[in-house]
N, C-alpha and C. Protein backbone atom coordinates (compact mmCIF):
# COMPACT_ATOMS: atom_id res chain seq x y z
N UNK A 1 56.03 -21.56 -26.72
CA UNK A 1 55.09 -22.53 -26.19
C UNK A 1 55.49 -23.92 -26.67
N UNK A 2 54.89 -24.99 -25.98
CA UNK A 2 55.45 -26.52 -26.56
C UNK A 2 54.32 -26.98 -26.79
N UNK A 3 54.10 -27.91 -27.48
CA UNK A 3 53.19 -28.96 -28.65
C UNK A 3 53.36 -30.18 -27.50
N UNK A 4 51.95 -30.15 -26.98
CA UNK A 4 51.42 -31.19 -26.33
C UNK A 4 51.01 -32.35 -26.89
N UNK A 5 51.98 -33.13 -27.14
CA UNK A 5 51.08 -34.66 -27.86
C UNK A 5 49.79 -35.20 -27.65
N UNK A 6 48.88 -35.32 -28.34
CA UNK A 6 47.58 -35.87 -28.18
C UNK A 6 47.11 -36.72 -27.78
N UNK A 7 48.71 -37.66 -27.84
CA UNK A 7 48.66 -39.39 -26.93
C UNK A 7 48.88 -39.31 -25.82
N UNK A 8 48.74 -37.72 -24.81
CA UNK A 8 49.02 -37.66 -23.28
C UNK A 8 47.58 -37.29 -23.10
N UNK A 9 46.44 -37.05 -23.61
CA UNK A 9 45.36 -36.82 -23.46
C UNK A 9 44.56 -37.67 -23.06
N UNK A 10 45.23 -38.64 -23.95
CA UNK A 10 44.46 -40.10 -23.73
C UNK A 10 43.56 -40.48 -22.11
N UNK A 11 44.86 -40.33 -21.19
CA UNK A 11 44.32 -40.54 -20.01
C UNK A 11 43.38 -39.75 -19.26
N UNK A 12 43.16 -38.40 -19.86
CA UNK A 12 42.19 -37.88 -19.58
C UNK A 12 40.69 -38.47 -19.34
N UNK A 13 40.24 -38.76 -18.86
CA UNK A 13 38.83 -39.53 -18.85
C UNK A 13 37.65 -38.52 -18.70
N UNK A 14 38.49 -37.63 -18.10
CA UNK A 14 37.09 -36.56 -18.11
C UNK A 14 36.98 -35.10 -19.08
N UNK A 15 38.31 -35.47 -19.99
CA UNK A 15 38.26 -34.18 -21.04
C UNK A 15 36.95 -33.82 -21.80
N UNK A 16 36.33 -32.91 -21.88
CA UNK A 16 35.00 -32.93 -22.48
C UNK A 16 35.02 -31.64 -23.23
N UNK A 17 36.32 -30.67 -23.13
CA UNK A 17 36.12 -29.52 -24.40
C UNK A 17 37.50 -30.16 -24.89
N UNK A 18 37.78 -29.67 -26.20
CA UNK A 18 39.37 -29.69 -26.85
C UNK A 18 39.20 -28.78 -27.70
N UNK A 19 40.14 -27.86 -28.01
CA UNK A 19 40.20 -26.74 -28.81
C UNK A 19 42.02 -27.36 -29.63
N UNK A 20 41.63 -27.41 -31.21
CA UNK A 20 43.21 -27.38 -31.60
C UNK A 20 43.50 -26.59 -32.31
N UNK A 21 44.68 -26.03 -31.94
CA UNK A 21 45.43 -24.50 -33.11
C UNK A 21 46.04 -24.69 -33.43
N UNK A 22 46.70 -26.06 -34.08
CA UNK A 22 48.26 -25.95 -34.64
C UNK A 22 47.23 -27.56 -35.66
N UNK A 23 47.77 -27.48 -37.15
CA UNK A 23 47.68 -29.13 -37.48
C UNK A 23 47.93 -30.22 -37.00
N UNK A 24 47.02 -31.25 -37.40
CA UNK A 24 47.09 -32.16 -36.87
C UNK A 24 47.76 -33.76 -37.86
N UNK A 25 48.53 -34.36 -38.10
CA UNK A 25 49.20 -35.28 -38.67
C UNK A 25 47.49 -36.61 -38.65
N UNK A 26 48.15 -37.31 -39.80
CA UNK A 26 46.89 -38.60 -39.70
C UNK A 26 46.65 -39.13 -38.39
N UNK A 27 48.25 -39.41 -37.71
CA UNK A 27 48.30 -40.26 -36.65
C UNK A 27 47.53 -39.38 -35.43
N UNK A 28 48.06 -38.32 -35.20
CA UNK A 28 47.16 -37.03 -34.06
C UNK A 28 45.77 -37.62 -34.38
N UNK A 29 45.36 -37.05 -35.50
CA UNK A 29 43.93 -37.15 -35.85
C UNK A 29 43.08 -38.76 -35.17
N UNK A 30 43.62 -39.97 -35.32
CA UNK A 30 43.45 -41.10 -35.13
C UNK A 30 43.76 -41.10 -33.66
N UNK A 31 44.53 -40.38 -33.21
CA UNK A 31 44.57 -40.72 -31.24
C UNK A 31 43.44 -39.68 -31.59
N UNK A 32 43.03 -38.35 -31.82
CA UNK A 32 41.50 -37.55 -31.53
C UNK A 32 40.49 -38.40 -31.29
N UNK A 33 40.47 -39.42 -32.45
CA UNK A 33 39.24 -39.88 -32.71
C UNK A 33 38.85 -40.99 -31.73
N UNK A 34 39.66 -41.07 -30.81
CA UNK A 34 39.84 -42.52 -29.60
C UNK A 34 39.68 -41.39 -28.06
N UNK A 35 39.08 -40.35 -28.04
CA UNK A 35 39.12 -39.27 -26.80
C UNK A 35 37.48 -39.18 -26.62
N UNK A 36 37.08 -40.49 -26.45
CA UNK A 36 35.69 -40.20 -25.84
C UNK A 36 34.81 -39.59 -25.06
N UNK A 37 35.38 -39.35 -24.54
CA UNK A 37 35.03 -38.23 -22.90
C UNK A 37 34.36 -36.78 -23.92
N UNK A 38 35.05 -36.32 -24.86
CA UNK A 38 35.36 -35.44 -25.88
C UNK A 38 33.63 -34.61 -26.30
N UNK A 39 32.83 -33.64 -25.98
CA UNK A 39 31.49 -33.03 -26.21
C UNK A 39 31.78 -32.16 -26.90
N UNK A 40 32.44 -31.82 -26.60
CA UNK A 40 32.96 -30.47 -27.44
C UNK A 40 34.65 -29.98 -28.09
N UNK A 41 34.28 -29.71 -29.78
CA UNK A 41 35.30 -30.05 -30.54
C UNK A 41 35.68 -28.74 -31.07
N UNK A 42 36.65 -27.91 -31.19
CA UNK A 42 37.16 -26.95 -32.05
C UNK A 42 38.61 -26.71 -32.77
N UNK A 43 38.44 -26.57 -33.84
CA UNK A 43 39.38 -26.94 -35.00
C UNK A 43 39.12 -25.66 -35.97
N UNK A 44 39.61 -24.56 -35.08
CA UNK A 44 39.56 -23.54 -35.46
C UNK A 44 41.38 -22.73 -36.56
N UNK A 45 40.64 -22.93 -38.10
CA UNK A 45 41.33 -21.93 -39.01
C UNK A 45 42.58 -23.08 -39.61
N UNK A 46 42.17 -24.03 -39.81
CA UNK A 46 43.31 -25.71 -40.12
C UNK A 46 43.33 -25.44 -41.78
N UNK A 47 42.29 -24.86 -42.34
CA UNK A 47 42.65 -25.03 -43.85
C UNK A 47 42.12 -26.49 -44.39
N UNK A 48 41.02 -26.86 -43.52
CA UNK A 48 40.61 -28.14 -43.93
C UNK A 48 39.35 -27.56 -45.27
N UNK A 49 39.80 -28.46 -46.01
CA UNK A 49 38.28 -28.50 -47.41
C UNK A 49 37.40 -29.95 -46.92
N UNK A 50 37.42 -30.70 -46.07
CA UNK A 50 36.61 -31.83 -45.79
C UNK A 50 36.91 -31.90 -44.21
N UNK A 51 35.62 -32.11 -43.71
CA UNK A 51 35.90 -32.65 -42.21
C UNK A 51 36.43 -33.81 -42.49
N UNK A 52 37.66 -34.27 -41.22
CA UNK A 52 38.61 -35.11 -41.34
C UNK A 52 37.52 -36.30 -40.54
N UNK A 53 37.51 -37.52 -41.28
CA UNK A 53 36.62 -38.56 -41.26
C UNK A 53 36.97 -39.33 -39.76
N UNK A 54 37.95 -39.25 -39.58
CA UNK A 54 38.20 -39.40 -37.89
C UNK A 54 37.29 -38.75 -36.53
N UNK A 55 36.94 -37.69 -36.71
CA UNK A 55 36.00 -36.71 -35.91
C UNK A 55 34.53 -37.91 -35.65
N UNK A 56 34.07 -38.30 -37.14
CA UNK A 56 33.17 -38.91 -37.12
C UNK A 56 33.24 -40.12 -36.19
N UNK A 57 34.10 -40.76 -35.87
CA UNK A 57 34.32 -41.60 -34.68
C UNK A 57 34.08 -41.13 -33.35
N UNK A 58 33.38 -39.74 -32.87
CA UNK A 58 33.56 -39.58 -32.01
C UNK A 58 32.04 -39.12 -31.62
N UNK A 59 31.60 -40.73 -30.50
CA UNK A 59 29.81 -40.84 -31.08
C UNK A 59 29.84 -39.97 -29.69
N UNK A 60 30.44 -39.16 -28.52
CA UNK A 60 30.04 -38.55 -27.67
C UNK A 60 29.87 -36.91 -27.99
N UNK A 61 30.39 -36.67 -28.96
CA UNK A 61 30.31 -34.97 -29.73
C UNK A 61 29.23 -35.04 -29.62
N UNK A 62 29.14 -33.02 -29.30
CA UNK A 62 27.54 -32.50 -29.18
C UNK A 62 28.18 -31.15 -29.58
N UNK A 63 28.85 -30.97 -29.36
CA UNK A 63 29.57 -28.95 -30.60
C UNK A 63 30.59 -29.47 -31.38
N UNK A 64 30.53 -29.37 -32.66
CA UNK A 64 31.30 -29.42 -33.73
C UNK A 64 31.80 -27.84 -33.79
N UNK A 65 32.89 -27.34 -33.56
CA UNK A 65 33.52 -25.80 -34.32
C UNK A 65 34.68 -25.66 -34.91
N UNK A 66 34.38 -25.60 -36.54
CA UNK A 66 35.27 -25.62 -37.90
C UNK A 66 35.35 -24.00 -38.45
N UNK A 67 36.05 -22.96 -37.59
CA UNK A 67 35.40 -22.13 -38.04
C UNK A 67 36.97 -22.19 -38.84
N UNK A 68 36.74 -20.59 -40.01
CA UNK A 68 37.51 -20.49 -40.64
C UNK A 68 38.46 -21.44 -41.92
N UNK A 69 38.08 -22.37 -41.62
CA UNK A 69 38.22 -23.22 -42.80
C UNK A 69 37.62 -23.43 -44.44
N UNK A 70 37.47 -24.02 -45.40
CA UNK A 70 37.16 -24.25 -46.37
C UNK A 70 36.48 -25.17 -47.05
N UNK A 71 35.18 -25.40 -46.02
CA UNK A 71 34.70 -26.64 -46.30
C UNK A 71 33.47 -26.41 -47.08
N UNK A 72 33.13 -27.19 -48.23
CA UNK A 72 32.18 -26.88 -49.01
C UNK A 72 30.73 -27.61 -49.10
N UNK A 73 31.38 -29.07 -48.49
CA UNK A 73 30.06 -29.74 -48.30
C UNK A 73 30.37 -30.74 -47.07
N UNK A 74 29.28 -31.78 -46.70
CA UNK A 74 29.79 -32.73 -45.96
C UNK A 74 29.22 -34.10 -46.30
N UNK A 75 30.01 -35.05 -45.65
CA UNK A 75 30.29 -36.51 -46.03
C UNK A 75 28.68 -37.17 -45.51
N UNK A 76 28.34 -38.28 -45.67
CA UNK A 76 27.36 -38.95 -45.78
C UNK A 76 27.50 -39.59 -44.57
N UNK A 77 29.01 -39.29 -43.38
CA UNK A 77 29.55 -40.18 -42.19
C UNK A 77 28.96 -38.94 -41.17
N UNK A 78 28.96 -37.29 -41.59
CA UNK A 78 28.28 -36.86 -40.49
C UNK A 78 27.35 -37.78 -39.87
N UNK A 79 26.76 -38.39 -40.27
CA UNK A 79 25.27 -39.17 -40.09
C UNK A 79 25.21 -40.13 -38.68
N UNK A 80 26.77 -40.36 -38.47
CA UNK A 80 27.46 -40.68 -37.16
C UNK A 80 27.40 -40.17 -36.08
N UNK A 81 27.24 -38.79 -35.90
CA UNK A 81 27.36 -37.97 -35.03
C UNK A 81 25.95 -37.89 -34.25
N UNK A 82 25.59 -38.83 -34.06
CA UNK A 82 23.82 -38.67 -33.52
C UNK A 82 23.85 -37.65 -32.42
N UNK A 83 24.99 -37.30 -31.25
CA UNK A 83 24.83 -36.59 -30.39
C UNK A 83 25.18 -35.30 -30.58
N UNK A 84 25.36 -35.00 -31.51
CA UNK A 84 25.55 -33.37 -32.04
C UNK A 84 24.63 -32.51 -32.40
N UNK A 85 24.66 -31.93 -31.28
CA UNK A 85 23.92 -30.82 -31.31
C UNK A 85 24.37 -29.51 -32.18
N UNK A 86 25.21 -28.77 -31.86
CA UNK A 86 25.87 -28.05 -32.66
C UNK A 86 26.40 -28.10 -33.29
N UNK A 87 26.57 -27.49 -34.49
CA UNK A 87 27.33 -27.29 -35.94
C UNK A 87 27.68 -26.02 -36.51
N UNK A 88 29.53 -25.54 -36.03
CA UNK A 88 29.56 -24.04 -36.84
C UNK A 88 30.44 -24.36 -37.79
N UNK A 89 30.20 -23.94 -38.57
CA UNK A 89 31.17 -23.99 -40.24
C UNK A 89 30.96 -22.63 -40.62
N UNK A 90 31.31 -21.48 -40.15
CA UNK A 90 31.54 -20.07 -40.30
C UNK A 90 33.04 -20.02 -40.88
N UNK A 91 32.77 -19.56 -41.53
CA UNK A 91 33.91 -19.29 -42.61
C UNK A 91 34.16 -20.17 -43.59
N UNK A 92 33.14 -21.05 -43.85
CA UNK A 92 33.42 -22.04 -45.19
C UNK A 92 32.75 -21.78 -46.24
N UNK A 93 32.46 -22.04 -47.48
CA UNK A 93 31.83 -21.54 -48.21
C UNK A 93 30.49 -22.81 -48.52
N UNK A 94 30.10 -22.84 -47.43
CA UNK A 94 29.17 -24.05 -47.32
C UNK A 94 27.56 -23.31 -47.54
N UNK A 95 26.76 -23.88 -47.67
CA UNK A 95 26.10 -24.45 -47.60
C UNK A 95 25.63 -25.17 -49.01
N UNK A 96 25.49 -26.88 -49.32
CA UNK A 96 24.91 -27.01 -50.83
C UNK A 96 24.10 -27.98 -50.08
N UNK A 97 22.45 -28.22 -51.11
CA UNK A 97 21.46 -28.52 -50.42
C UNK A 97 21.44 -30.40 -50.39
N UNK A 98 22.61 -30.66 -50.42
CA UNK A 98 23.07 -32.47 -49.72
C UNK A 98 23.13 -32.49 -48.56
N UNK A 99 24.05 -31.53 -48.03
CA UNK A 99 24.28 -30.80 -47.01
C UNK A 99 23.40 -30.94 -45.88
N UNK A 100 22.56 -30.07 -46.48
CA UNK A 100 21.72 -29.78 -45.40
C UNK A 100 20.40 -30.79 -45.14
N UNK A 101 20.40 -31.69 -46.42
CA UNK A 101 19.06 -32.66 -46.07
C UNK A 101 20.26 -33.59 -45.38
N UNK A 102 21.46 -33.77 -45.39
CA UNK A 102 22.25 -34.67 -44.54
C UNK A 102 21.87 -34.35 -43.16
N UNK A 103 22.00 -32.85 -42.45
CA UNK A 103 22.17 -32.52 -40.97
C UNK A 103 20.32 -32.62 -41.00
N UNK A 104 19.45 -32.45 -41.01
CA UNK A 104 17.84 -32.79 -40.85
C UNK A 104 18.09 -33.93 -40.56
N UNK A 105 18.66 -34.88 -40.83
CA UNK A 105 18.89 -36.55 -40.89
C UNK A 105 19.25 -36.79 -38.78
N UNK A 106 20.15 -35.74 -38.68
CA UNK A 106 20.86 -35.93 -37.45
C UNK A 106 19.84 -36.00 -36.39
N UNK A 107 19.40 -36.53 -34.93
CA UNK A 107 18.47 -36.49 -34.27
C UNK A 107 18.19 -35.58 -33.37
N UNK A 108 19.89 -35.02 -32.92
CA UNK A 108 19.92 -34.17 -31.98
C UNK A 108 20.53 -33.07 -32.21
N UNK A 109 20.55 -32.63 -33.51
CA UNK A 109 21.10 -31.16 -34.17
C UNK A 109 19.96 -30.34 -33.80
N UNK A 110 20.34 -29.18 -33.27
CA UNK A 110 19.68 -28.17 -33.19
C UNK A 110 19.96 -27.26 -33.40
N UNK A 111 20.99 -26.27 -33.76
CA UNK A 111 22.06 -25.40 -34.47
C UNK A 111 22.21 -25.74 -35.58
N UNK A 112 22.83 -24.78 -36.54
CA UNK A 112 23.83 -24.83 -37.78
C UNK A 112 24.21 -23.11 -37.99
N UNK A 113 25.95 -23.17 -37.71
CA UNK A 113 25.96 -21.48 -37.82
C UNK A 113 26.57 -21.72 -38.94
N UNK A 114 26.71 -20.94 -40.14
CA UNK A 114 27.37 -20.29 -41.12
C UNK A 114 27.68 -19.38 -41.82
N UNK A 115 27.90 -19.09 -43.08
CA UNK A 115 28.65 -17.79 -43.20
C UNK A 115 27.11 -16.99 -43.36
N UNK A 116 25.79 -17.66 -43.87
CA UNK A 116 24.55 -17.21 -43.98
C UNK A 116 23.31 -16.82 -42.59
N UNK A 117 24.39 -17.27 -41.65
CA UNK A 117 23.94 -17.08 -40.40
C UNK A 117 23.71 -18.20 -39.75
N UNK A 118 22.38 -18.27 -38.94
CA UNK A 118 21.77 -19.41 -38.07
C UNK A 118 21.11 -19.89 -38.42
N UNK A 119 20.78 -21.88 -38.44
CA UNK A 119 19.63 -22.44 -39.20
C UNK A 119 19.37 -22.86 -37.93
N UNK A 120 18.15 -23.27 -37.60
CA UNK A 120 17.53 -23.81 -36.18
C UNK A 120 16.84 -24.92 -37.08
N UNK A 121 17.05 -26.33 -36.41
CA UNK A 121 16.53 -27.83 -36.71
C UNK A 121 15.80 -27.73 -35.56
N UNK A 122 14.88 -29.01 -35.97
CA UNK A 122 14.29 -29.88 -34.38
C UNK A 122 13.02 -28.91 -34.14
């Protein structure tokens, strides 16, 4: 298979899922974070311990999916994401209670899956 550069996406205007399976370099990450069209995000099994602070640039997200990764808590920039509705972090060893008074904060979260199951907001 071949590795589609992320800077041919760009012109996409109407991309609204993206799924990535291979890492992503700073620079990838920084064209991600410029794919507005973008509702739905998956970044499935990367070996990330922090959501990559670039994501947070992306005020049209409404599914966040980090599954399989290693993330333990989250940044104070989720807080960005006003249109996110969904949140799976299944497979991280998450949940600590910053955390979670952070996503209550969000307006339009209504999900949270994790390794403890389903939290319902809102």
């Amino acid at each position: 298979t071949s590795k589609v550069p992320l800077s041919a996406l760009k012109s996409l205007n109407d991309l609204s899922v993206l799924k990535i399976e291979r890492p992503l370099d700073s620079d990838e990450l920084e064209i991600l974070s410029q794919l507005e069209s973008v509702e739905e995000l998956y970044f499935v099994n990367q070996g990330f311990t922090e959501v990559p602070s670039q994501i947070f640039k992306m005020k049209n997200l409404r599914r966040l999916f980090l599954w399989g990764n290693k993330i333990s808590s989250l940044p104070t920039e989720i807080q960005n994401l006003e249109n996110l509705e969904v949140l799976s972090l299944t497979g991280s060893p998450m949940y600590d209670t910053s955390s979670i008074e952070l996503l209550q904060s969000l307006p339009s979260l209504q999900t949270v899956y994790g390794n403890t199951g389903k939290i319902n907001f809102g």
